[in-house]
C-alpha atoms as a PDB file:
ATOM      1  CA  UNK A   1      56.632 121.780 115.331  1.00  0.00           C
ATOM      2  CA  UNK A   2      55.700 124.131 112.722  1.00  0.00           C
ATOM      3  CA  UNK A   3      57.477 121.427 109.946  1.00  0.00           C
ATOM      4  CA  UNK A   4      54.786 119.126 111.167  1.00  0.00           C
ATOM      5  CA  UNK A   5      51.637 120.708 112.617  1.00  0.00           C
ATOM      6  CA  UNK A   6      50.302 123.754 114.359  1.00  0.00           C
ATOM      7  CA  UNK A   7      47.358 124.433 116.575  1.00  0.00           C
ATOM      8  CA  UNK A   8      44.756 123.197 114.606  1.00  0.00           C
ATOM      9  CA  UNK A   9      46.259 119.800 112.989  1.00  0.00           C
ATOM     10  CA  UNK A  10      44.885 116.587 113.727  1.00  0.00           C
ATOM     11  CA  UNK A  11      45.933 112.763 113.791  1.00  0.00           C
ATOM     12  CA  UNK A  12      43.975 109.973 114.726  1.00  0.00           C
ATOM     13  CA  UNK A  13      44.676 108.228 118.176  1.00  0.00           C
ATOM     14  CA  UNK A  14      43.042 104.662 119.194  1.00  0.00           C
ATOM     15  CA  UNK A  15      40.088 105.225 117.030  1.00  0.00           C
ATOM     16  CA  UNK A  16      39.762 108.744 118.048  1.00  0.00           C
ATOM     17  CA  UNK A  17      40.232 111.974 116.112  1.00  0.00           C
ATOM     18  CA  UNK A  18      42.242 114.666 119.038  1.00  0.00           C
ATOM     19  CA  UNK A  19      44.555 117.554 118.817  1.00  0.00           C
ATOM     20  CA  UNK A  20      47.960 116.739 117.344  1.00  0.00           C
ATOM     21  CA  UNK A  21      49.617 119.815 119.893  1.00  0.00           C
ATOM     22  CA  UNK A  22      47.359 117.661 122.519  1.00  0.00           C
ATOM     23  CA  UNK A  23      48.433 114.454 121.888  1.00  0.00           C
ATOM     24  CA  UNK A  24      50.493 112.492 124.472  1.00  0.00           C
ATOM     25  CA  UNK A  25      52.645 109.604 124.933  1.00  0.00           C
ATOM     26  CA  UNK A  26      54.552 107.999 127.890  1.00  0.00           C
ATOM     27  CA  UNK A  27      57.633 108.808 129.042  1.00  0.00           C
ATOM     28  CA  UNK A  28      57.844 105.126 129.991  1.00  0.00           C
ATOM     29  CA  UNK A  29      57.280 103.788 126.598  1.00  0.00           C
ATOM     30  CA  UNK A  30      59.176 100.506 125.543  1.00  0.00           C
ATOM     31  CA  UNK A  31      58.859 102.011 121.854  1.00  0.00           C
ATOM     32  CA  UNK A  32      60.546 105.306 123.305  1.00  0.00           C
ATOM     33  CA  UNK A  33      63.534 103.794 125.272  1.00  0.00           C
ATOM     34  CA  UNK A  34      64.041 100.601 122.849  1.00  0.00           C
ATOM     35  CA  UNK A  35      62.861 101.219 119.550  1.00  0.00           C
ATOM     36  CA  UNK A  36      60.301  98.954 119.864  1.00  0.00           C
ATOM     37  CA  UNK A  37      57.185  99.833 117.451  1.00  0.00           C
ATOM     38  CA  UNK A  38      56.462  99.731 113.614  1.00  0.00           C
ATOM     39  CA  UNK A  39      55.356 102.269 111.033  1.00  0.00           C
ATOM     40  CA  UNK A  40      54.781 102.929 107.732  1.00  0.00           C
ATOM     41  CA  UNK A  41      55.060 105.625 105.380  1.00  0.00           C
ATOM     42  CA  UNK A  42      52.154 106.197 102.830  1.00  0.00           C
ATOM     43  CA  UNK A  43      51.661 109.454  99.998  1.00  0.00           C
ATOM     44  CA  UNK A  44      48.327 110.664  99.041  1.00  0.00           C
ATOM     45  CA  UNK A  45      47.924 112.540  96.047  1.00  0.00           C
ATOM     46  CA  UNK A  46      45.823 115.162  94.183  1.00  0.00           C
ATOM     47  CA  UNK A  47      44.885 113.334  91.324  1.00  0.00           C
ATOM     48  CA  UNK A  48      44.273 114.529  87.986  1.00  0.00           C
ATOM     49  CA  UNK A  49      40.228 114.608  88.618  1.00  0.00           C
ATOM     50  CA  UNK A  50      40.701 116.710  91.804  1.00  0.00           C
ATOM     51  CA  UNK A  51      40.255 114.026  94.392  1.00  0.00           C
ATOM     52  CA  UNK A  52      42.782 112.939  97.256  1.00  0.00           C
ATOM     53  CA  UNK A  53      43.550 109.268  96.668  1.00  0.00           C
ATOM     54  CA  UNK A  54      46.117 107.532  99.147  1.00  0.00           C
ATOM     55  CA  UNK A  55      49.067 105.700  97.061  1.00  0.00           C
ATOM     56  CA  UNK A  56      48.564 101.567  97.588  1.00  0.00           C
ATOM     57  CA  UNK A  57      46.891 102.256 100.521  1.00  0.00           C
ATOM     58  CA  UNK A  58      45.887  98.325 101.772  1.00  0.00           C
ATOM     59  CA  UNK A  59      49.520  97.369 100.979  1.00  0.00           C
ATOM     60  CA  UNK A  60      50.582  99.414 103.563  1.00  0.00           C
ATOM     61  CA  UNK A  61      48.144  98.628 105.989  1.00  0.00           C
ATOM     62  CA  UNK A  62      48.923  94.932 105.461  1.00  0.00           C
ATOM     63  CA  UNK A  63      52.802  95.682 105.938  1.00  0.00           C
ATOM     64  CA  UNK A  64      51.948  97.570 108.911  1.00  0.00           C
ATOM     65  CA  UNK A  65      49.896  94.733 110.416  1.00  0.00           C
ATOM     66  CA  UNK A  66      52.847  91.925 109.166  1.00  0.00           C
ATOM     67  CA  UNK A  67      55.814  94.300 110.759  1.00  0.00           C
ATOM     68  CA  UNK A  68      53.749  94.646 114.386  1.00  0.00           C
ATOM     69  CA  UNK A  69      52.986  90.280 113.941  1.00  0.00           C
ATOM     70  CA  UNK A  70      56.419  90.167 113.311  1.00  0.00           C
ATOM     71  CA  UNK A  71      57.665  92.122 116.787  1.00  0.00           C
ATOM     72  CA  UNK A  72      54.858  90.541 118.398  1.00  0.00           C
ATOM     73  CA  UNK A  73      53.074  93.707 118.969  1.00  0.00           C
ATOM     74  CA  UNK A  74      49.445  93.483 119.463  1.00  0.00           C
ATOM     75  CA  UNK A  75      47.207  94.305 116.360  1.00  0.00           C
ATOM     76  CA  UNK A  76      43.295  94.958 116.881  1.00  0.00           C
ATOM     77  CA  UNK A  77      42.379  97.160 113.963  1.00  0.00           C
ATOM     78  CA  UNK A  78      41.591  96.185 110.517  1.00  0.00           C
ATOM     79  CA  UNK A  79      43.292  97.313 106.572  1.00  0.00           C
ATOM     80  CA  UNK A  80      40.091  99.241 105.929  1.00  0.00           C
ATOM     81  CA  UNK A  81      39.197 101.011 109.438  1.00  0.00           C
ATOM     82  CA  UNK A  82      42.669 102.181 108.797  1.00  0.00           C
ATOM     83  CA  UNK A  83      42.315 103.588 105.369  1.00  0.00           C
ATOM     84  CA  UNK A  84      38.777 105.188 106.511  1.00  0.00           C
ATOM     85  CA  UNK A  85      40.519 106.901 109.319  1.00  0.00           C
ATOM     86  CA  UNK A  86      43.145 107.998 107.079  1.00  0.00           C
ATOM     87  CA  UNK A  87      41.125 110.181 104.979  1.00  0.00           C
ATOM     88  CA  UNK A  88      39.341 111.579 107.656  1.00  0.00           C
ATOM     89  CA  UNK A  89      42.669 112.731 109.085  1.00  0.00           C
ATOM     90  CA  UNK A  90      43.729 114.254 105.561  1.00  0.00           C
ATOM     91  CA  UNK A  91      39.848 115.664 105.234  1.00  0.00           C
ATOM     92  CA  UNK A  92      39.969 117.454 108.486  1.00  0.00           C
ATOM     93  CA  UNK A  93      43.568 118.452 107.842  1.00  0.00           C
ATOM     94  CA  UNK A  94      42.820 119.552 104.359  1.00  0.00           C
ATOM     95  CA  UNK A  95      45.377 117.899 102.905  1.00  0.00           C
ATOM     96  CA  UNK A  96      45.544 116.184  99.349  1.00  0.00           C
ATOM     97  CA  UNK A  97      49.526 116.045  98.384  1.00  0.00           C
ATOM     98  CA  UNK A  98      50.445 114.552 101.889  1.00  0.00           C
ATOM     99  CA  UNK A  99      53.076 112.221 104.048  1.00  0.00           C
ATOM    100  CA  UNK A 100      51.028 109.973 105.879  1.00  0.00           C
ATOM    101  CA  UNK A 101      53.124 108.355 108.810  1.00  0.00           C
ATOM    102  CA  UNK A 102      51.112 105.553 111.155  1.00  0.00           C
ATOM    103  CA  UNK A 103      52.766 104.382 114.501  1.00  0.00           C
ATOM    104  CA  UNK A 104      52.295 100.899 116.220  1.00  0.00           C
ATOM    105  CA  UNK A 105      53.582 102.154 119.310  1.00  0.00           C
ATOM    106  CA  UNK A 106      53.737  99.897 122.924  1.00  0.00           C
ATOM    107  CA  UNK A 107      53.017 100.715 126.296  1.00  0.00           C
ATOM    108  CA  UNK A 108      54.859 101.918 129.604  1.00  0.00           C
ATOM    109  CA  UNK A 109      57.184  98.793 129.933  1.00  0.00           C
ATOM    110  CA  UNK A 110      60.753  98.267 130.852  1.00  0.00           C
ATOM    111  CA  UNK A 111      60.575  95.032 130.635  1.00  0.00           C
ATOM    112  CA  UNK A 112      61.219  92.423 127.441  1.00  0.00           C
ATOM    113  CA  UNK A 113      57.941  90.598 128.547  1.00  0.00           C
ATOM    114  CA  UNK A 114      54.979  90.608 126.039  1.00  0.00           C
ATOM    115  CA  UNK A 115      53.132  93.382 125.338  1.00  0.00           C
ATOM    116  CA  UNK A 116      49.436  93.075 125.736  1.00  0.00           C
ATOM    117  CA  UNK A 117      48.327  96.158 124.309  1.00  0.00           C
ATOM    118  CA  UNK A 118      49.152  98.202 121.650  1.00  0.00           C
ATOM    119  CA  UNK A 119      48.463 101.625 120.669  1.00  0.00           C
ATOM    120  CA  UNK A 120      48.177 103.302 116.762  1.00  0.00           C
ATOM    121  CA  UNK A 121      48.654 106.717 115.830  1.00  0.00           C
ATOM    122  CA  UNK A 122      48.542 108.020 111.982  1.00  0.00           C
ATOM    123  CA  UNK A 123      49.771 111.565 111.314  1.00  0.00           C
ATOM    124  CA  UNK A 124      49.637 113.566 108.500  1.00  0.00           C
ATOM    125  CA  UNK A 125      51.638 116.283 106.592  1.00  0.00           C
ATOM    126  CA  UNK A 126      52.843 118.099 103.918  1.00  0.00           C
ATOM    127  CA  UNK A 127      56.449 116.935 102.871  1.00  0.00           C
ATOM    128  CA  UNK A 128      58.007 117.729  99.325  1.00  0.00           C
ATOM    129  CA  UNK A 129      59.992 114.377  97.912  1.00  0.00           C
ATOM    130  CA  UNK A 130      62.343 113.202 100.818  1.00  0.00           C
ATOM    131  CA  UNK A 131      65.752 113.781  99.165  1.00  0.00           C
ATOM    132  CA  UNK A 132      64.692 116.670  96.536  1.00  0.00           C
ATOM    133  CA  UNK A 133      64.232 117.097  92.965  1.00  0.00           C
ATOM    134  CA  UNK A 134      67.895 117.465  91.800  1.00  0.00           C
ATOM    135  CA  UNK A 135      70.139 114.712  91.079  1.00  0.00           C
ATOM    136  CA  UNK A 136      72.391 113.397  93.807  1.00  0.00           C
ATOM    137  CA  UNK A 137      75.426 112.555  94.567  1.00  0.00           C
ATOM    138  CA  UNK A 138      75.562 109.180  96.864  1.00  0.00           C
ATOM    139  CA  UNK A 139      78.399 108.015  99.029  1.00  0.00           C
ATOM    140  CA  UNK A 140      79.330 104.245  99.218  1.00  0.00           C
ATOM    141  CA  UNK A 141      78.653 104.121 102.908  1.00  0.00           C
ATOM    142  CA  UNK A 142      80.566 101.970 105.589  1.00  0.00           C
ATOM    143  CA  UNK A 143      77.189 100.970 107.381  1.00  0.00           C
ATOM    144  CA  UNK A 144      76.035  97.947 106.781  1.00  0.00           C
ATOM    145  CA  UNK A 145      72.333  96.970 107.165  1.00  0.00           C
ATOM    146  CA  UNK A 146      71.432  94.812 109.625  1.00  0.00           C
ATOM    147  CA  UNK A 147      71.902  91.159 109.767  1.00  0.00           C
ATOM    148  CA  UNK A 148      68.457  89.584 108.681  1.00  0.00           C
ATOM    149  CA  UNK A 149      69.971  86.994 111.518  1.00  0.00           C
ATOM    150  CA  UNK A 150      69.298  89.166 113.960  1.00  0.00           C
ATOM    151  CA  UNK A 151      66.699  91.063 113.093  1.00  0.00           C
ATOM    152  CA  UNK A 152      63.133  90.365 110.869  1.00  0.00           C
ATOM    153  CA  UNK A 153      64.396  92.963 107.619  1.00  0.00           C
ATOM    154  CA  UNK A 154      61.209  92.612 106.415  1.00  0.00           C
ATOM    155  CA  UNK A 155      59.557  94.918 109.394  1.00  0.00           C
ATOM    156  CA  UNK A 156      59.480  98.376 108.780  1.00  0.00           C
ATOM    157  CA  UNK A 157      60.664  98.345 112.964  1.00  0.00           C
ATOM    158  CA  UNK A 158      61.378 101.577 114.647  1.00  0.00           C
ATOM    159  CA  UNK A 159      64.420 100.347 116.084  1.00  0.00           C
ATOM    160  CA  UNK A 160      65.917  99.408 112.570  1.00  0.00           C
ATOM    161  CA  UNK A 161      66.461 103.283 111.634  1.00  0.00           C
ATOM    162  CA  UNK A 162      69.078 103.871 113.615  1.00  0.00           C
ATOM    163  CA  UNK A 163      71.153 102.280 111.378  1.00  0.00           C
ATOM    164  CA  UNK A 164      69.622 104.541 108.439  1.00  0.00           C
ATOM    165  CA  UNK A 165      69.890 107.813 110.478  1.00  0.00           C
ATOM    166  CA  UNK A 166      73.372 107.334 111.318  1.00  0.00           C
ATOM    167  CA  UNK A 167      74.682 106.376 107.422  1.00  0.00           C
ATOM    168  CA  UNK A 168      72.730 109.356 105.615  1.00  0.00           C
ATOM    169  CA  UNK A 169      74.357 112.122 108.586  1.00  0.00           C
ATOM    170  CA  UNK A 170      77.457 110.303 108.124  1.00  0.00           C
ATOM    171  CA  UNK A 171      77.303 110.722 104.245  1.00  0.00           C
ATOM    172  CA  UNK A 172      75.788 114.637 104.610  1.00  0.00           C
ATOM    173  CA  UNK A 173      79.138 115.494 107.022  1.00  0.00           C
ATOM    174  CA  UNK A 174      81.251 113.916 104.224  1.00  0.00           C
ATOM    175  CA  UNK A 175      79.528 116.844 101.945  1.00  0.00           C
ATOM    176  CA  UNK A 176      77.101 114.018  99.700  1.00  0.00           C
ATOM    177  CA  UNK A 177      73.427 114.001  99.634  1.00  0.00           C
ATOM    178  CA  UNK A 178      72.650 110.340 101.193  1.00  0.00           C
ATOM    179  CA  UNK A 179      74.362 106.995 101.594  1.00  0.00           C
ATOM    180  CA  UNK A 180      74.109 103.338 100.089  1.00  0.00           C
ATOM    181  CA  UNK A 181      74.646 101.073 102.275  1.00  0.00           C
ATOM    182  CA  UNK A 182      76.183  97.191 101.504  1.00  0.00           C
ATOM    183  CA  UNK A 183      74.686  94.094 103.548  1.00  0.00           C
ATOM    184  CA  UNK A 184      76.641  91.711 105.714  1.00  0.00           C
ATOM    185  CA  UNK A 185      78.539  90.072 103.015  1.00  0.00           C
ATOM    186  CA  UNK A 186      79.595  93.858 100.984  1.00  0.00           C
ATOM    187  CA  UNK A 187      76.721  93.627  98.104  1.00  0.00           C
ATOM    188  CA  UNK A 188      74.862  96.687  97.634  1.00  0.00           C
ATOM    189  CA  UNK A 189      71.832  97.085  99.631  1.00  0.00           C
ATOM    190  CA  UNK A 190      69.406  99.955  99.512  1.00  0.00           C
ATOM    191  CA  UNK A 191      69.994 103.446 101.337  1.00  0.00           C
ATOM    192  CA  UNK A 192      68.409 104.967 104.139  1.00  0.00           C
ATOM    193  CA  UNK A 193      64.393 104.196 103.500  1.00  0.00           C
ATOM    194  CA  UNK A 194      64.716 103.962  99.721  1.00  0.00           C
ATOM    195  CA  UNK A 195      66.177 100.697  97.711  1.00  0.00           C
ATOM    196  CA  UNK A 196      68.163 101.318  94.446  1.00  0.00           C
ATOM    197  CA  UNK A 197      67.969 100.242  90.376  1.00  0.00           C
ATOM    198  CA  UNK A 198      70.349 100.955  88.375  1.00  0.00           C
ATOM    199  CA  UNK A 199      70.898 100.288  84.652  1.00  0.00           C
ATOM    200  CA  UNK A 200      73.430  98.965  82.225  1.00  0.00           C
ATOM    201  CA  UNK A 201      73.597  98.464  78.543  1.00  0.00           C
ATOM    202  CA  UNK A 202      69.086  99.019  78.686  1.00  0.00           C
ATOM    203  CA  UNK A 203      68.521  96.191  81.765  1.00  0.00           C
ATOM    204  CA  UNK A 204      67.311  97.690  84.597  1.00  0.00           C
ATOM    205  CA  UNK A 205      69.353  95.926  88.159  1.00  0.00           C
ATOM    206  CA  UNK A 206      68.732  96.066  91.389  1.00  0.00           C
ATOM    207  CA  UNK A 207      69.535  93.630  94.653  1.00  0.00           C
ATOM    208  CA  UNK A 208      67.350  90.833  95.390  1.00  0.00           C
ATOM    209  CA  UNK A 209      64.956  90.148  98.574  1.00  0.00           C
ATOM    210  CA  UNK A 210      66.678  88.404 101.496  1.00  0.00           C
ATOM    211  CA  UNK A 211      68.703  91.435 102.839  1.00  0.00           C
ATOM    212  CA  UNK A 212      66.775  94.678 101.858  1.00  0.00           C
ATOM    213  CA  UNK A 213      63.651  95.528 103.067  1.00  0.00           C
ATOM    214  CA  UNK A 214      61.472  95.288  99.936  1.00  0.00           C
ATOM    215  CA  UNK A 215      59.826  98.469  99.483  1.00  0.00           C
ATOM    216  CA  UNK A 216      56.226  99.408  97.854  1.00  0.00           C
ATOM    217  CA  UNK A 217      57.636 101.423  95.732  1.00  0.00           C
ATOM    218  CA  UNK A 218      60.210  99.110  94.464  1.00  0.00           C
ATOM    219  CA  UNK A 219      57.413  97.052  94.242  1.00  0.00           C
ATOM    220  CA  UNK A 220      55.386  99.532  91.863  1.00  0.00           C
ATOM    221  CA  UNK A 221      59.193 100.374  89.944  1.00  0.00           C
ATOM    222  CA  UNK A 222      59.249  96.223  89.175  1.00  0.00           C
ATOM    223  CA  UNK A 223      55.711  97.161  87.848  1.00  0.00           C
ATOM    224  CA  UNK A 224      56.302  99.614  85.196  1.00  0.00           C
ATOM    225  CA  UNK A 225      59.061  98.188  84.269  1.00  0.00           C
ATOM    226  CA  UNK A 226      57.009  94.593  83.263  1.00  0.00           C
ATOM    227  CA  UNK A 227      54.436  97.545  81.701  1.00  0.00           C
ATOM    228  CA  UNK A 228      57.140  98.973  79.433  1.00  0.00           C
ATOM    229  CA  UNK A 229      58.981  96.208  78.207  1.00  0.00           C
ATOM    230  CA  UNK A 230      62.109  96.952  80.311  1.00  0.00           C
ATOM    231  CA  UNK A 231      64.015  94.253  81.229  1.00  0.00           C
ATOM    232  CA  UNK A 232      65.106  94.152  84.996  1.00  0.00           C
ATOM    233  CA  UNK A 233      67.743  91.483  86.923  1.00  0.00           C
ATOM    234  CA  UNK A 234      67.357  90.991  90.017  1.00  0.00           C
ATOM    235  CA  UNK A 235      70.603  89.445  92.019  1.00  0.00           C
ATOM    236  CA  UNK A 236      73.422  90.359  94.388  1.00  0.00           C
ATOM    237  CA  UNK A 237      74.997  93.363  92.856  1.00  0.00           C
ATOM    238  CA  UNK A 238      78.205  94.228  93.782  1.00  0.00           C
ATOM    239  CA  UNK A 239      79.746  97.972  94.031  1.00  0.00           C
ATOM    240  CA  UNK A 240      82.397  96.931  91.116  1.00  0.00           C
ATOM    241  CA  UNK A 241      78.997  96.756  88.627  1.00  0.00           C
ATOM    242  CA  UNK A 242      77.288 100.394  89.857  1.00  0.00           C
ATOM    243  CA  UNK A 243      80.747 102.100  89.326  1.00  0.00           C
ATOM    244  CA  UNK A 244      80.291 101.402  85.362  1.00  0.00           C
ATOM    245  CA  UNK A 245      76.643 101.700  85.560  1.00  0.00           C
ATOM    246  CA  UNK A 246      75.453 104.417  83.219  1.00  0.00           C
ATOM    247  CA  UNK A 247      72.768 105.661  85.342  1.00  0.00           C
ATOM    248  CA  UNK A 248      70.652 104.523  88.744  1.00  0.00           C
ATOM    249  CA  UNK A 249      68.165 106.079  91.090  1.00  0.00           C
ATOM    250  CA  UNK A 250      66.696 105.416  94.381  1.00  0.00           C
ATOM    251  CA  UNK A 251      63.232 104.796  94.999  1.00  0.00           C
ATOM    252  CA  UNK A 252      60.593 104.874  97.890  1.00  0.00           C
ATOM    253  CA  UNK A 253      57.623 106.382  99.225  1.00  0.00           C
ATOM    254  CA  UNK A 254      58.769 109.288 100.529  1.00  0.00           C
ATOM    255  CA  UNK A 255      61.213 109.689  98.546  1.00  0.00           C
ATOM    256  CA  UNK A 256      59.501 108.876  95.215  1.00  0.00           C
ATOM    257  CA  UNK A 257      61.635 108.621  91.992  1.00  0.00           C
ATOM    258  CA  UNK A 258      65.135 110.373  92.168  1.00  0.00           C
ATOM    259  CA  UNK A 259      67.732 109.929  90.041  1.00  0.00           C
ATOM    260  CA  UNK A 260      71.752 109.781  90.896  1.00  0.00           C
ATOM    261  CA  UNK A 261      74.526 112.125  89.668  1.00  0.00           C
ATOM    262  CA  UNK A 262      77.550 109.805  91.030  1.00  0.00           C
ATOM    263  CA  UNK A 263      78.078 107.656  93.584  1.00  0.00           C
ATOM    264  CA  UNK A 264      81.292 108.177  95.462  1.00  0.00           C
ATOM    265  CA  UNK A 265      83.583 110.442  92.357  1.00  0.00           C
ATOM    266  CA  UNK A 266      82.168 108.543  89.533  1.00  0.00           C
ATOM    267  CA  UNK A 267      79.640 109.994  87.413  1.00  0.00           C
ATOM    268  CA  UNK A 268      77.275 108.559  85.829  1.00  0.00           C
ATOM    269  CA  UNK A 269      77.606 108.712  82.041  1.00  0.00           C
ATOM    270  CA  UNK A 270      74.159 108.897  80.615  1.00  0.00           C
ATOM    271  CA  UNK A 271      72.081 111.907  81.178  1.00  0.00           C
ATOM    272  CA  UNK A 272      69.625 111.264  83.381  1.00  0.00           C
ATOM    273  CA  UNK A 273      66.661 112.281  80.727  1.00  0.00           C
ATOM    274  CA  UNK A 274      68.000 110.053  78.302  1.00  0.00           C
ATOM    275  CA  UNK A 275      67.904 107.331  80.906  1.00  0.00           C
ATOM    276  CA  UNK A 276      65.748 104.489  81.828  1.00  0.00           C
ATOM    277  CA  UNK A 277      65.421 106.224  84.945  1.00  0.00           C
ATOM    278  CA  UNK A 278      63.854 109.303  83.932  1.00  0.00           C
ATOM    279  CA  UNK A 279      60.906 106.945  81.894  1.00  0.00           C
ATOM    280  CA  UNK A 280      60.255 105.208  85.013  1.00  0.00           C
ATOM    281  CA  UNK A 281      60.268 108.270  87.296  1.00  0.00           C
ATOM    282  CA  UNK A 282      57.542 109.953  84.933  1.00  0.00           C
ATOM    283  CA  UNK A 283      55.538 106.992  84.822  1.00  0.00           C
ATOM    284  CA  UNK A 284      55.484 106.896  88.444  1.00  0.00           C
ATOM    285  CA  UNK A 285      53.919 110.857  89.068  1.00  0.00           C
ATOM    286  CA  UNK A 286      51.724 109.441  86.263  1.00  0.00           C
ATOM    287  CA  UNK A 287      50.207 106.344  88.060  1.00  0.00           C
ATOM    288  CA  UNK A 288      49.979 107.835  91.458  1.00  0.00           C
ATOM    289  CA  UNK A 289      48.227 111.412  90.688  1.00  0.00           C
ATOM    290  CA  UNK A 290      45.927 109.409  88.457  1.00  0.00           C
ATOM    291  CA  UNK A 291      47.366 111.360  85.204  1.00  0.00           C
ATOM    292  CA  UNK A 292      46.372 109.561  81.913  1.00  0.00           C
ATOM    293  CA  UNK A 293      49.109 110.384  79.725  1.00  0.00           C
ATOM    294  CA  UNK A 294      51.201 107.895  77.559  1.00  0.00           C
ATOM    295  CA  UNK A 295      54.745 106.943  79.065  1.00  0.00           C
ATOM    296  CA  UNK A 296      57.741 108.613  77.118  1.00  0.00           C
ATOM    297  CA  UNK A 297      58.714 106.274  74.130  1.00  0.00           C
ATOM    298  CA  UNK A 298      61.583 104.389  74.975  1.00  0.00           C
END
């Protein structure tokens, strides 16, 4: 896939650095026919001095590790073997603004009986910010994520983006950019692989852990916020309180900082560069390419 690599990419495969246009898998795989692996998905940067520096790199690794414990995948390899192996892959790549995807992937088995091995993979490419630059315009989608009854939310599991790939194609037909979805019990939830703030009256919302998968980035968002002053709430939100929000915006690794234009036909009455938002979002590119510039006065 030209999107993804060409002749003379790499990735790095049980501890070993091969071909990605080499690189196999089997046909037989319980991760291929039931979902069953974990990944994450990790930015580097070209920071302000020049140098590649991966984004929260050992809180990834450690969510990786936690999501494969969680699915009772085997897990040999350590948070910094990973990050070491990481670079090299960007290094022989030569790549510095990068999406870094690793794969906990199992072996042939049609069976539900216990893995005993495991394999990794971590590939690398370039990818501008998952859902674009411009604002966009969301659609209150009928998916629900899935129960945390009958699944562990807090793994970033293969399996579990079904559920995303099938809201944000059902929101693109509809002719919007990408879908919220609501948990079991119709609060808002997060959209595919990025959760949501929004903000009211100069408090920053967003929905609580317990049915979202609690992102990095959301993480680094609840951050900057404490940084700046900003108060945030967070709670079950319901889709009554976003539909007289006066701004929101998704967030997530791949898909960084974007702001909304509407969800559904309302739009959102602040502009977005007036907004919270928009101070957050530059704060963000700030921290993670290293930049050492003062956050816009609020």
């Amino acid at each position: 896939m030209a999107n993804y690599y060409n002749k003379d990419t790499v990735l790095w495969l049980n501890g070993e650095i091969v071909r990605s246009a080499e690189a196999t898998t089997d046909l037989y795989g319980q991760t291929l026919h039931y979902g069953y692996g974990v990944f994450e998905g990790i930015r580097s940067y070209k920071t302000a001095s020049g140098e590649t520096k991966i984004f929260k790199p050992v809180e990834h690794y450690e969510r990786l590790q936690k999501s494969a414990e969680a699915l009772n995948l085997p897990y040999t390899w350590n948070v910094q073997e990973l990050i070491d192996a990481t670079y090299q892959v960007l290094a022989k790549n030569n790549q510095q603004d990068a999406y870094i995807r690793p794969l906990v992937y199992a072996p042939a088995n049609m069976s539900f009986n216990l893995n005993t091995e495991s394999h990794l993979a971590i590939m690398t490419w370039e990818m501008q910010p998952f859902l674009g630059d411009k604002l966009l315009r969301v659609y209150s989608s009928p998916f629900q994520r899935p129960n945390p009854k009958g699944f562990y939310i807090h793994a970033k599991a293969a399996g579990h983006y079904v559920n995303s790939i099938l809201a944000s194609q059902d929101a693109k037909a509809k002719g919007f950019d990408e879908a919220l979805l609501s948990d079991m019990n119709g609060y808002i939830a997060e959209g595919p692989g990025a959760n949501i703030f929004f903000e009211k009256d100069g408090v920053m919302y967003t929905p609580a852990a317990g049915n979202i998968l609690t992102g990095i980035t959301r993480a680094t968002v609840l951050e900057i916020c404490a940084e700046l002053g900003i108060p945030v709430v967070q709670k079950q939100c319901t889709i009554e309180e976003l539909f007289a929000a006066d701004a929101a915006f998704f967030c997530g690794t791949a898909a960084e900082v974007i702001g909304w234009q509407s969800i559904d036909q309302y739009q959102f009455p602040l502009a977005w560069n007036e907004s919270l938002g928009r101070n957050i979002q530059t704060q963000y590119k700030n921290i993670v390419t290293e930049k050492q510039t003062a956050a816009l006065s609020l």
